[in-house]
C-alpha atoms as a PDB file:
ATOM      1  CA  UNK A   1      94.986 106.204  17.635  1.00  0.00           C
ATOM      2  CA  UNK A   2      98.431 107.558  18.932  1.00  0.00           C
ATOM      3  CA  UNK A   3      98.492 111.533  19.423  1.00  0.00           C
ATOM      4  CA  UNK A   4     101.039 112.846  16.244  1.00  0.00           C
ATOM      5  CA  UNK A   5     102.986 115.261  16.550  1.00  0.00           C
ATOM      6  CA  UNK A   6     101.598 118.632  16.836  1.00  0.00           C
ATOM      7  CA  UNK A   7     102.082 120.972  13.705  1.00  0.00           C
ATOM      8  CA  UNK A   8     104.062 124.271  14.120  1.00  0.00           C
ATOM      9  CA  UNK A   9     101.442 127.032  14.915  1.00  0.00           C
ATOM     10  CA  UNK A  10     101.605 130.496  16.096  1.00  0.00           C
ATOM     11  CA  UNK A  11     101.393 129.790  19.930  1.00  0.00           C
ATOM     12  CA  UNK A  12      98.538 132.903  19.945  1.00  0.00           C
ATOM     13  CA  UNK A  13      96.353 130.348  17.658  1.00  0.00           C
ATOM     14  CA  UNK A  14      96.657 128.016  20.396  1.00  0.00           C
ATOM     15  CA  UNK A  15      93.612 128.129  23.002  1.00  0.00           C
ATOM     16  CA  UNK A  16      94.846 129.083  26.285  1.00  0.00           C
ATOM     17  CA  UNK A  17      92.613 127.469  28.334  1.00  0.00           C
ATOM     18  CA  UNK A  18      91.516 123.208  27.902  1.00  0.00           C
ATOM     19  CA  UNK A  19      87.801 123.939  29.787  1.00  0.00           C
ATOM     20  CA  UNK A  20      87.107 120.439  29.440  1.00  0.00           C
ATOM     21  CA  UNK A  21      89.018 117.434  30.218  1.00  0.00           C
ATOM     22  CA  UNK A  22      89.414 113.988  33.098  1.00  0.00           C
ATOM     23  CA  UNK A  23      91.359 113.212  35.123  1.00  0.00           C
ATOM     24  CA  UNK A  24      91.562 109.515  37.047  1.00  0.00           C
ATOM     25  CA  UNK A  25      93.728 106.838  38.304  1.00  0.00           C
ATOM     26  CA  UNK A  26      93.227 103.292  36.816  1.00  0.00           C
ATOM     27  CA  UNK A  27      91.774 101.828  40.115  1.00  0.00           C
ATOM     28  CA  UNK A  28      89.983 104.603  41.043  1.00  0.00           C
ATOM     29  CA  UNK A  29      85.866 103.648  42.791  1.00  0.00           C
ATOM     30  CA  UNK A  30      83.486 103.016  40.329  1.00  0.00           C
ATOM     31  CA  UNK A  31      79.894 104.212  41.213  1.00  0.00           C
ATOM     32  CA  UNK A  32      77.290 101.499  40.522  1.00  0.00           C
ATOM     33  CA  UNK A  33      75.359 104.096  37.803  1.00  0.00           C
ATOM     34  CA  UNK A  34      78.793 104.420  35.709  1.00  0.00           C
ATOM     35  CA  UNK A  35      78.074 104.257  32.013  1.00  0.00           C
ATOM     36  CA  UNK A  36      81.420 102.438  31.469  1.00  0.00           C
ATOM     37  CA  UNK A  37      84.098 101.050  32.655  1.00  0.00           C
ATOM     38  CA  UNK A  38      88.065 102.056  32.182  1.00  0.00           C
ATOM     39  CA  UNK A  39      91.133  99.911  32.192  1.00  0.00           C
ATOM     40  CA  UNK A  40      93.366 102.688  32.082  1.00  0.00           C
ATOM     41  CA  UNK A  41      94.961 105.425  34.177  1.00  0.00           C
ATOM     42  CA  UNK A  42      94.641 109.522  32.545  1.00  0.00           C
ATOM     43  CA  UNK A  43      96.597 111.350  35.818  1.00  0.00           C
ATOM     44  CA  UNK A  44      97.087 115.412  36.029  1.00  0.00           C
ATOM     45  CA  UNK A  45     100.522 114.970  34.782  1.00  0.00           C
ATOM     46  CA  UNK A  46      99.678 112.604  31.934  1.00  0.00           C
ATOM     47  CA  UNK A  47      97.230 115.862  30.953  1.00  0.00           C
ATOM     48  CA  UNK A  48      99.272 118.702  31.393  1.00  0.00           C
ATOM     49  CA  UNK A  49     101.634 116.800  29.481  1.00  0.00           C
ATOM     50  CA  UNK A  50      98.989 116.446  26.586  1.00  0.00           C
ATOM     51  CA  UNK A  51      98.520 120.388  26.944  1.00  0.00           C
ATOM     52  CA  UNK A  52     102.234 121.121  26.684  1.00  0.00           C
ATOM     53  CA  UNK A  53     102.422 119.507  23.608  1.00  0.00           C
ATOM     54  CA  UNK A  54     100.038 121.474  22.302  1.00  0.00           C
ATOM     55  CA  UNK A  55     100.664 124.688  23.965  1.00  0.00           C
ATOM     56  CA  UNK A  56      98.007 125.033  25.753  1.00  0.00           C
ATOM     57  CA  UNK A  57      98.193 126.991  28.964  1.00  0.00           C
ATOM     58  CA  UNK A  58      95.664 125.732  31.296  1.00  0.00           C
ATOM     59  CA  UNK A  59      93.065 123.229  32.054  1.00  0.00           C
ATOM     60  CA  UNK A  60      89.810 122.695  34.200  1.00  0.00           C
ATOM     61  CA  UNK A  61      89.410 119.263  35.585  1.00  0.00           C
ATOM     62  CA  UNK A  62      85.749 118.045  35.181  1.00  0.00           C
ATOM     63  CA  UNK A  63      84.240 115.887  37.981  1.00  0.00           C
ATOM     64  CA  UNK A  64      84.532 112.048  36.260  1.00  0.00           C
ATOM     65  CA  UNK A  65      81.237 111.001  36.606  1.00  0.00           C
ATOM     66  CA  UNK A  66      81.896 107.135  36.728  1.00  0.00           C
ATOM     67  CA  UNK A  67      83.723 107.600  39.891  1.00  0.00           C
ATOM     68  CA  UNK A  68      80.490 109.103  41.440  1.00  0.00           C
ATOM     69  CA  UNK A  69      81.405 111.054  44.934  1.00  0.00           C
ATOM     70  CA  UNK A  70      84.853 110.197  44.727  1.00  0.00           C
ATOM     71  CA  UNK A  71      86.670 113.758  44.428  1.00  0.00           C
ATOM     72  CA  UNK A  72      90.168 113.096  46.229  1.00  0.00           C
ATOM     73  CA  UNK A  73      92.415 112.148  43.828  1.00  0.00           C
ATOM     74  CA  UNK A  74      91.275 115.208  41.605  1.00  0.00           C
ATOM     75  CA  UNK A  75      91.478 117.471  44.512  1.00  0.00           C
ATOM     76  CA  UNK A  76      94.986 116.206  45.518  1.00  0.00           C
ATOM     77  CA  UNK A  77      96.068 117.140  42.086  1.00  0.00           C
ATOM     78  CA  UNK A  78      94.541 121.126  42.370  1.00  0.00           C
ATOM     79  CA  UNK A  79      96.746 121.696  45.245  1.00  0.00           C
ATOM     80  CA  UNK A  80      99.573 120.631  43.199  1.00  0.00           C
ATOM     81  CA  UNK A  81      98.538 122.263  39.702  1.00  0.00           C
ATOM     82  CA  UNK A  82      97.685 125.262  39.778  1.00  0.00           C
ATOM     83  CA  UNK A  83      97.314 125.261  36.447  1.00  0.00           C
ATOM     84  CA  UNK A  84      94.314 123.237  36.963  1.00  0.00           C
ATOM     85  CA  UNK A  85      90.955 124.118  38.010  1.00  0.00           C
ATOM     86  CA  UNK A  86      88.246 121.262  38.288  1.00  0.00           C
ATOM     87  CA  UNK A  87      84.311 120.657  39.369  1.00  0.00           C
ATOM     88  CA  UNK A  88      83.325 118.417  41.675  1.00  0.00           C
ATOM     89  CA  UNK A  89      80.188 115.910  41.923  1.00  0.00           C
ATOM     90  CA  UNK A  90      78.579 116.267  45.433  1.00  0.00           C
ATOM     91  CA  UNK A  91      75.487 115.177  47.517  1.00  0.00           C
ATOM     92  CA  UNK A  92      72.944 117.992  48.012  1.00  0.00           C
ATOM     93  CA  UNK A  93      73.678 117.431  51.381  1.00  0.00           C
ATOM     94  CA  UNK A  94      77.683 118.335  51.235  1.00  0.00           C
ATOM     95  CA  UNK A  95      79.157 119.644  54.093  1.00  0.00           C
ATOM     96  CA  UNK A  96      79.608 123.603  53.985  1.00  0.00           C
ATOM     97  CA  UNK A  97      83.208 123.354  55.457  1.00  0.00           C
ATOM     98  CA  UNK A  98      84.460 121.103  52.924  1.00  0.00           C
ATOM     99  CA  UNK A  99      82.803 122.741  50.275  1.00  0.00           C
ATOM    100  CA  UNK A 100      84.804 126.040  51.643  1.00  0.00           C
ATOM    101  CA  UNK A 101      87.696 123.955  51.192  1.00  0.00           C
ATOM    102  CA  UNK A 102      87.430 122.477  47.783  1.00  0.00           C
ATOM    103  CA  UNK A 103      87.233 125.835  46.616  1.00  0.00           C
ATOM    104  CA  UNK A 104      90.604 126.641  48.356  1.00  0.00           C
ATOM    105  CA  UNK A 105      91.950 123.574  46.544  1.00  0.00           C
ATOM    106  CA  UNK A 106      90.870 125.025  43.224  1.00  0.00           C
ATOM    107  CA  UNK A 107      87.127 123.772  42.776  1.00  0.00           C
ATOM    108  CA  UNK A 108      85.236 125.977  40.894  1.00  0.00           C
ATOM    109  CA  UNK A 109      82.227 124.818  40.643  1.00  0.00           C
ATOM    110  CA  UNK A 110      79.996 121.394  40.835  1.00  0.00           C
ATOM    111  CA  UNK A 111      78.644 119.120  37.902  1.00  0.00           C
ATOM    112  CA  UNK A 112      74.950 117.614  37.529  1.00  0.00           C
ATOM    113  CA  UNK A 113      76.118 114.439  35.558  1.00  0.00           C
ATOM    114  CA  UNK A 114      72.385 113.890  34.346  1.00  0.00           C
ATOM    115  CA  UNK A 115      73.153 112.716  30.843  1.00  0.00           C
ATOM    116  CA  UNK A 116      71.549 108.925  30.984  1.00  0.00           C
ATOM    117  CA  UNK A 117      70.115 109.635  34.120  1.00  0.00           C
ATOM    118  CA  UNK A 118      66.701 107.248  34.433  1.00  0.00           C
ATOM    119  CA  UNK A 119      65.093 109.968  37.130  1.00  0.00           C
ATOM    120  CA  UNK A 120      65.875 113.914  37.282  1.00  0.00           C
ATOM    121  CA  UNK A 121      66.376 115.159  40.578  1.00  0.00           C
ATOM    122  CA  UNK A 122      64.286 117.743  42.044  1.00  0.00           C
ATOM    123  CA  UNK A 123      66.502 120.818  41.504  1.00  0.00           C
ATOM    124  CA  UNK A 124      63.652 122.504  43.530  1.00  0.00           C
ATOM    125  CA  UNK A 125      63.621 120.595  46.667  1.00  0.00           C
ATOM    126  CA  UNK A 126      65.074 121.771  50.155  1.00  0.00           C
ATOM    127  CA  UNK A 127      68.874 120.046  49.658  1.00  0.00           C
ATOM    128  CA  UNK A 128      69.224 120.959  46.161  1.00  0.00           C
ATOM    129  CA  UNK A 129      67.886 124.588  46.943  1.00  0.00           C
ATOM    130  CA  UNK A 130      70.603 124.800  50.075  1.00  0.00           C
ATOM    131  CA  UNK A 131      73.236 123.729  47.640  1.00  0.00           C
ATOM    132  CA  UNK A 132      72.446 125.512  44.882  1.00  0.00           C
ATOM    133  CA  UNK A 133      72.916 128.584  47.687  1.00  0.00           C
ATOM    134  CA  UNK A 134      75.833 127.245  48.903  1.00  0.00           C
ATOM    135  CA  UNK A 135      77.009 127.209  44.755  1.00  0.00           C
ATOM    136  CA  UNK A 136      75.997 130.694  44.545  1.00  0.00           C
ATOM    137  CA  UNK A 137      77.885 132.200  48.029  1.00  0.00           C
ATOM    138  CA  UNK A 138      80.643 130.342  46.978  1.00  0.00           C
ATOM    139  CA  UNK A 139      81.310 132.341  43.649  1.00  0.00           C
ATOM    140  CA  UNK A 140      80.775 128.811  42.173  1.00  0.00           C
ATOM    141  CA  UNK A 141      78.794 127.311  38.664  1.00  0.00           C
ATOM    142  CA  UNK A 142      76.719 124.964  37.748  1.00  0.00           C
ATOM    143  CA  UNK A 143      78.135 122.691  35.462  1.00  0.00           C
ATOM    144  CA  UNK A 144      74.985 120.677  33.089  1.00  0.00           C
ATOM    145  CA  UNK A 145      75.780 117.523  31.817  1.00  0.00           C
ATOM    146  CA  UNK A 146      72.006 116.511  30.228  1.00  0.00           C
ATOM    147  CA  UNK A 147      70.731 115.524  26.699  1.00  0.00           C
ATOM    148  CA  UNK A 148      68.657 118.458  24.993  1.00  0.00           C
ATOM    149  CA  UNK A 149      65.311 117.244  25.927  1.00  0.00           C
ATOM    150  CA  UNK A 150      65.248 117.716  29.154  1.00  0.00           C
ATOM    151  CA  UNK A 151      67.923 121.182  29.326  1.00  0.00           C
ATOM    152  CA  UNK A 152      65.120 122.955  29.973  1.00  0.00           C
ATOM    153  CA  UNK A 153      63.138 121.604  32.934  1.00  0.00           C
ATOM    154  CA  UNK A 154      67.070 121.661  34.251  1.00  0.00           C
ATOM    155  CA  UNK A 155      67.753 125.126  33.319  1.00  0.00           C
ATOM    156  CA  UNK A 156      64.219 126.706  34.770  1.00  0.00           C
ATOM    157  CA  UNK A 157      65.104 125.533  38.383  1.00  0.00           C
ATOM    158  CA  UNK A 158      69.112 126.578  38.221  1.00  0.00           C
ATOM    159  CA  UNK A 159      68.358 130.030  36.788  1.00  0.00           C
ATOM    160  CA  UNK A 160      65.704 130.657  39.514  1.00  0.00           C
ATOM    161  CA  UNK A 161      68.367 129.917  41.732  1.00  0.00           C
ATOM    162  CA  UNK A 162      70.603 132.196  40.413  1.00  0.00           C
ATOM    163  CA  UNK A 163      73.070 130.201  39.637  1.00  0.00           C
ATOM    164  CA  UNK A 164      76.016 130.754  37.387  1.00  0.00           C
ATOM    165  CA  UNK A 165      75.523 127.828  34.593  1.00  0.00           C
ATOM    166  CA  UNK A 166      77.808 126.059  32.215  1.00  0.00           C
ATOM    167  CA  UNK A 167      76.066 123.785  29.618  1.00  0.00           C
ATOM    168  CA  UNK A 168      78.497 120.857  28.456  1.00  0.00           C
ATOM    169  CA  UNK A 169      78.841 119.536  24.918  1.00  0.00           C
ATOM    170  CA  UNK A 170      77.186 122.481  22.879  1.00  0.00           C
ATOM    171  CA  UNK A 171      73.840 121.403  24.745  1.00  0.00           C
ATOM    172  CA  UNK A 172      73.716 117.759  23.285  1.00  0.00           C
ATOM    173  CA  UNK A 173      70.824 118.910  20.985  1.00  0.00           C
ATOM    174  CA  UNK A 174      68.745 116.921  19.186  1.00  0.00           C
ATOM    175  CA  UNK A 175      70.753 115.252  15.913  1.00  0.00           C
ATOM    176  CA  UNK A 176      67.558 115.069  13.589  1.00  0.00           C
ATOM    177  CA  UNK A 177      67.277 118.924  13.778  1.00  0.00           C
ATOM    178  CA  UNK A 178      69.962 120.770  16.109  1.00  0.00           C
ATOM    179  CA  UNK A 179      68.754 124.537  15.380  1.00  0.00           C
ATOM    180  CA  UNK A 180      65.391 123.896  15.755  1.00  0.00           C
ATOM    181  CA  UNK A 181      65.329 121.554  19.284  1.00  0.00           C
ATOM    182  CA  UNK A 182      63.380 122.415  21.869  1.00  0.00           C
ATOM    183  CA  UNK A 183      67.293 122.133  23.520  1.00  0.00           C
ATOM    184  CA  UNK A 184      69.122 123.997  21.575  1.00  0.00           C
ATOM    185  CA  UNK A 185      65.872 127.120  22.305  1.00  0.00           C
ATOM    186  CA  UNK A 186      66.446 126.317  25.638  1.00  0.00           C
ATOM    187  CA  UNK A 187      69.809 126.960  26.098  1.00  0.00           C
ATOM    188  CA  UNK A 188      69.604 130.025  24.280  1.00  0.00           C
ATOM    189  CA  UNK A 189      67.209 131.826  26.289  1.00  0.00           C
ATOM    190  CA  UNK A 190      68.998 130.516  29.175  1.00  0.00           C
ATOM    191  CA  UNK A 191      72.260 132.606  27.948  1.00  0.00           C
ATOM    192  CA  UNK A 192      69.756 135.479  27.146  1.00  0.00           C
ATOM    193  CA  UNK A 193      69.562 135.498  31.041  1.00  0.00           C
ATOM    194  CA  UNK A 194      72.941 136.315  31.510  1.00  0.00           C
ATOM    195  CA  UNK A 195      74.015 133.796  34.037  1.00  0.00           C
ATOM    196  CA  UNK A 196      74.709 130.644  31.236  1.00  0.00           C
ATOM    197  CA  UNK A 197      77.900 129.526  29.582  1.00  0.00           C
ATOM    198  CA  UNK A 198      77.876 127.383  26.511  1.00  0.00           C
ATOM    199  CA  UNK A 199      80.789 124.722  25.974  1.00  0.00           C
ATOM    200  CA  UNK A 200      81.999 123.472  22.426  1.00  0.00           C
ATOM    201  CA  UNK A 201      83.346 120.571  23.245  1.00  0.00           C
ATOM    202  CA  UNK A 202      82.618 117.223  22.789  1.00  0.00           C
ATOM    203  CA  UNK A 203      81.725 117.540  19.185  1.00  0.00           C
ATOM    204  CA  UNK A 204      82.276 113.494  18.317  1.00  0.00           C
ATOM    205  CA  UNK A 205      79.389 112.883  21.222  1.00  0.00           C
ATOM    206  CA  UNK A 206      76.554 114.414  19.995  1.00  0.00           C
ATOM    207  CA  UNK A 207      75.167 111.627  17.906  1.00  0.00           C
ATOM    208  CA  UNK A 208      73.798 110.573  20.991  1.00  0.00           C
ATOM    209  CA  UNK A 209      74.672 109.532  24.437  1.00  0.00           C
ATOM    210  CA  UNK A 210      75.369 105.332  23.078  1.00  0.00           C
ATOM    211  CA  UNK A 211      76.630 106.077  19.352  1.00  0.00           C
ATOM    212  CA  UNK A 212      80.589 105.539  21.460  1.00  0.00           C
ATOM    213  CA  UNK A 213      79.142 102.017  21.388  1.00  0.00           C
ATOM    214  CA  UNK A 214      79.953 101.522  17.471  1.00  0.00           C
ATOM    215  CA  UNK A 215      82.579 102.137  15.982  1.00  0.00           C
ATOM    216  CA  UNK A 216      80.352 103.330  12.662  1.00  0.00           C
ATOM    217  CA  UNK A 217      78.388 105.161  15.089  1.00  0.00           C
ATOM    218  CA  UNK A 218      78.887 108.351  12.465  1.00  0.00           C
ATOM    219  CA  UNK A 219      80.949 111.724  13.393  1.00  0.00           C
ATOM    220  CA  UNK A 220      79.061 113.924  15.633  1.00  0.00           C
ATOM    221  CA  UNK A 221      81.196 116.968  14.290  1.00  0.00           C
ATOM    222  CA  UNK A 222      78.700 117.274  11.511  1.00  0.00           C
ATOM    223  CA  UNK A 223      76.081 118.384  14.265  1.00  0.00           C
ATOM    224  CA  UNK A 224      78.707 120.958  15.519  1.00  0.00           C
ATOM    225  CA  UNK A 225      79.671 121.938  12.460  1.00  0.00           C
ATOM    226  CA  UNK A 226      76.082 122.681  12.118  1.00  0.00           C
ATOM    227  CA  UNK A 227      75.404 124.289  15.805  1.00  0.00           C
ATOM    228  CA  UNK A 228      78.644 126.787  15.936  1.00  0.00           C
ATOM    229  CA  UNK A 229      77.591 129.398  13.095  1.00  0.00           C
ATOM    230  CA  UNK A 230      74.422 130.118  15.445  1.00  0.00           C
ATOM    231  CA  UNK A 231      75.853 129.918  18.666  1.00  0.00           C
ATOM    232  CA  UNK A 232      78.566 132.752  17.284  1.00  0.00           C
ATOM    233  CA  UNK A 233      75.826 134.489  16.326  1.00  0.00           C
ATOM    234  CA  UNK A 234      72.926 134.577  19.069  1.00  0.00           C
ATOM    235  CA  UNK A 235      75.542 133.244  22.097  1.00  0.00           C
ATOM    236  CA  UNK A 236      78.613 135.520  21.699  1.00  0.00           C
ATOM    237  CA  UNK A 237      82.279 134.770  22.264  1.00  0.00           C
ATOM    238  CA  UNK A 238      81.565 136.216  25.710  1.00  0.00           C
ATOM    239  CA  UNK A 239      79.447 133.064  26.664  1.00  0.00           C
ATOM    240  CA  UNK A 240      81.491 130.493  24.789  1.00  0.00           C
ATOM    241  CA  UNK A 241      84.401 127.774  26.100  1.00  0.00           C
ATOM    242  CA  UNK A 242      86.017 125.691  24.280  1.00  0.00           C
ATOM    243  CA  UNK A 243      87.236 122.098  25.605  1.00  0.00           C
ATOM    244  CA  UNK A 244      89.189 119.177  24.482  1.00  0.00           C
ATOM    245  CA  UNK A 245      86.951 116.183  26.085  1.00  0.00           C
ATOM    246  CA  UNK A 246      90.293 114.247  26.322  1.00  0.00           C
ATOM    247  CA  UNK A 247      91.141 111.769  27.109  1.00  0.00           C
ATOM    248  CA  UNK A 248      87.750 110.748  25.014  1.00  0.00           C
ATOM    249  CA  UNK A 249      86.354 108.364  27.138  1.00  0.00           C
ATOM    250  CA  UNK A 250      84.657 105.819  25.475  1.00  0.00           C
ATOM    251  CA  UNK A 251      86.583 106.863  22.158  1.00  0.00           C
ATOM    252  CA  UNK A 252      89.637 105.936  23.039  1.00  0.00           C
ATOM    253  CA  UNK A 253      91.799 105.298  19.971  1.00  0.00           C
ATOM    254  CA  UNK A 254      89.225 106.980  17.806  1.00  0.00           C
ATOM    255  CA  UNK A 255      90.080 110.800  18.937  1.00  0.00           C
ATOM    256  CA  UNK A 256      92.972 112.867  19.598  1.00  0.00           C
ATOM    257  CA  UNK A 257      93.987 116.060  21.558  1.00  0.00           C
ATOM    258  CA  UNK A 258      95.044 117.236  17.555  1.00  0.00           C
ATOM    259  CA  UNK A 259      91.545 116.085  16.358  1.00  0.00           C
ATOM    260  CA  UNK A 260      89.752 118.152  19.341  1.00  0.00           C
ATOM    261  CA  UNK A 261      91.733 121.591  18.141  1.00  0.00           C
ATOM    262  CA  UNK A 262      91.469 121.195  14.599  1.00  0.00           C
ATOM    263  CA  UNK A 263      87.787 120.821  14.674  1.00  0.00           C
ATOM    264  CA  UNK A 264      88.132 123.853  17.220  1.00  0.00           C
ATOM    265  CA  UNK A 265      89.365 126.054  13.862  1.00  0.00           C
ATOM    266  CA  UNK A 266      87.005 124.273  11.824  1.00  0.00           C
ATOM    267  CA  UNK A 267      83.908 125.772  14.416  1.00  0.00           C
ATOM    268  CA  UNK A 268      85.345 129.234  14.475  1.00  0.00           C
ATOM    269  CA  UNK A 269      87.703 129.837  11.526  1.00  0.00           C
ATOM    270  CA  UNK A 270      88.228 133.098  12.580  1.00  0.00           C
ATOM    271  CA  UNK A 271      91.604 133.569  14.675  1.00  0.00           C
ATOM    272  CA  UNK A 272      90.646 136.411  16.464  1.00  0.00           C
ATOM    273  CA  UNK A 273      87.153 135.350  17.443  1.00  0.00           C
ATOM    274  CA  UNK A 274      89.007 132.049  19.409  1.00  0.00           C
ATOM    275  CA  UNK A 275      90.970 134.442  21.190  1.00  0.00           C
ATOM    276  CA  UNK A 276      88.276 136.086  22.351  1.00  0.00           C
ATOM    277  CA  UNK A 277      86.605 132.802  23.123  1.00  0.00           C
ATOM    278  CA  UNK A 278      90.118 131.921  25.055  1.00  0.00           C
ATOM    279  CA  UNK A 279      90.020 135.527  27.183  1.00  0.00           C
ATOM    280  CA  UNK A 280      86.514 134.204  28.087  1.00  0.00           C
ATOM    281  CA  UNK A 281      87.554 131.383  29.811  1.00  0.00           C
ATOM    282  CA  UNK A 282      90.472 132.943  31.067  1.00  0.00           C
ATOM    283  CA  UNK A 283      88.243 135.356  32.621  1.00  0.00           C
ATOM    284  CA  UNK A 284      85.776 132.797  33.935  1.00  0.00           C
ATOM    285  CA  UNK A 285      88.118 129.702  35.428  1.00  0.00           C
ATOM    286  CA  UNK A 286      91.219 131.820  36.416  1.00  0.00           C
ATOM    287  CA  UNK A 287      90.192 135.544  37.574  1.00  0.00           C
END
């Protein structure tokens, strides 16, 4: 599905920060746990492109996790954009020096890409405790990638750590019953802790971690729909983000940059309340 036109908005309507979005080249590594494969190239210029359409000011880069380790390309776009902002995926062994670095390139944070993972790390061991230091000295965030189920046994170790936290994809609670999940609890008392950042993005995911496998795999913006209300009440605009997901991996053709902002004023109707929402992640990627 080709991106239309954008309609004619008041450009303070628009969100001024994208806090969600890839970036890759079309032969880029694949790691061997990718959950798909891509055909196509998405560069920084191709997405800044997609934001200046829409009039949206700035964008954070997140880590793509099919390419694993492989950072570069994304890096060697933050030194050009800086615009851009973007998390990386590391081993809890990554070098301190480069770490230094990638946040001189723009890095500002790392992501736990856990979301189909068959084993959970041990957030708790000696590497991931060092990093999770390293994170913190660094002025850095943790950026969760996990179904609801297991949020919490993720959350527990991070916030011990003292960690700043950024939950992706309104928490990926459960579908059968998103207010009452076990998740969706977690990530509330994680916020309640005052280290935790909620993103609504993603909405069309959140039928499940495989429903991008069908193409009658249902709209997962009925679950958001149902989530927002409560996380403007008992999260805050002070703890919410709001990102595109573009370019939609996996829904390519089925979602569009237009889609991803409309159903951003469909989840909080209220002008003003985005705008705070926008400050926020002003605030949070760009101070």
């Amino acid at each position: 599905m080709a991106d239309a036109p954008p309609p004619r908005i008041d450009s303070a309507d628009v969100p001024i920060v994208d806090c969600h979005a890839h970036i890759f080249l079309r032969d880029m590594p694949v790691s061997s746990a990718a959950w798909t494969s891509i055909d196509y190239g998405f560069t920084a210029d191709d997405f800044i492109a997609t934001m200046d359409r829409h009039g949206v000011h700035f964008g954070v880069v997140s880590a793509f996790s099919i390419s694993g380790y492989y950072n570069d390309y994304m890096l060697a776009e933050l030194r050009r954009h800086k615009r851009l902002r973007g998390t990386v995926i590391v081993a809890p062994d990554a070098d301190p020096y480069a770490l230094a670095r990638m946040r001189d390139d723009g890095v500002v944070g790392i992501r736990l890409q856990l979301a189909r993972a068959t084993r959970l790390p041990d957030l708790r061991d000696d590497a991931h405790r060092l990093l999770l230091r390293r994170v913190r000295d660094l002025g850095w965030h943790v950026h969760v990638a996990i179904e609801g189920p297991l949020l919490r046994q993720v959350l527990e170790p991070l916030n011990e750590a003292g960690v700043d936290i950024v939950i992706d994809h309104f928490g990926h609670p459960d579908p059968a019953d998103p207010l009452r999940c076990d998740g969706f609890a977690a990530m509330v008392e994680s916020v309640d802790l005052g280290r935790t950042w909620v993103k609504m993005s993603g909405g069309f995911r959140l039928l499940g971690t495989s429903a991008w496998q069908t193409q009658d795999g249902g709209d997962g913006n009925v679950v958001a729909a149902q989530v927002s209300p409560e996380l403007l009440r008992r999260v805050g605009t002070d703890r919410l983000l709001w990102g595109s997901d573009c370019p939609f991996v996996g829904y390519e053709g089925r979602i569009t940059y237009q889609y991803a902002l409309d159903r951003f004023r469909e989840w909080v109707p209220d002008p003003d309340t985005r705008a705070r929402i926008s400050r926020t992640a002003l605030k949070f990627y760009f101070s």
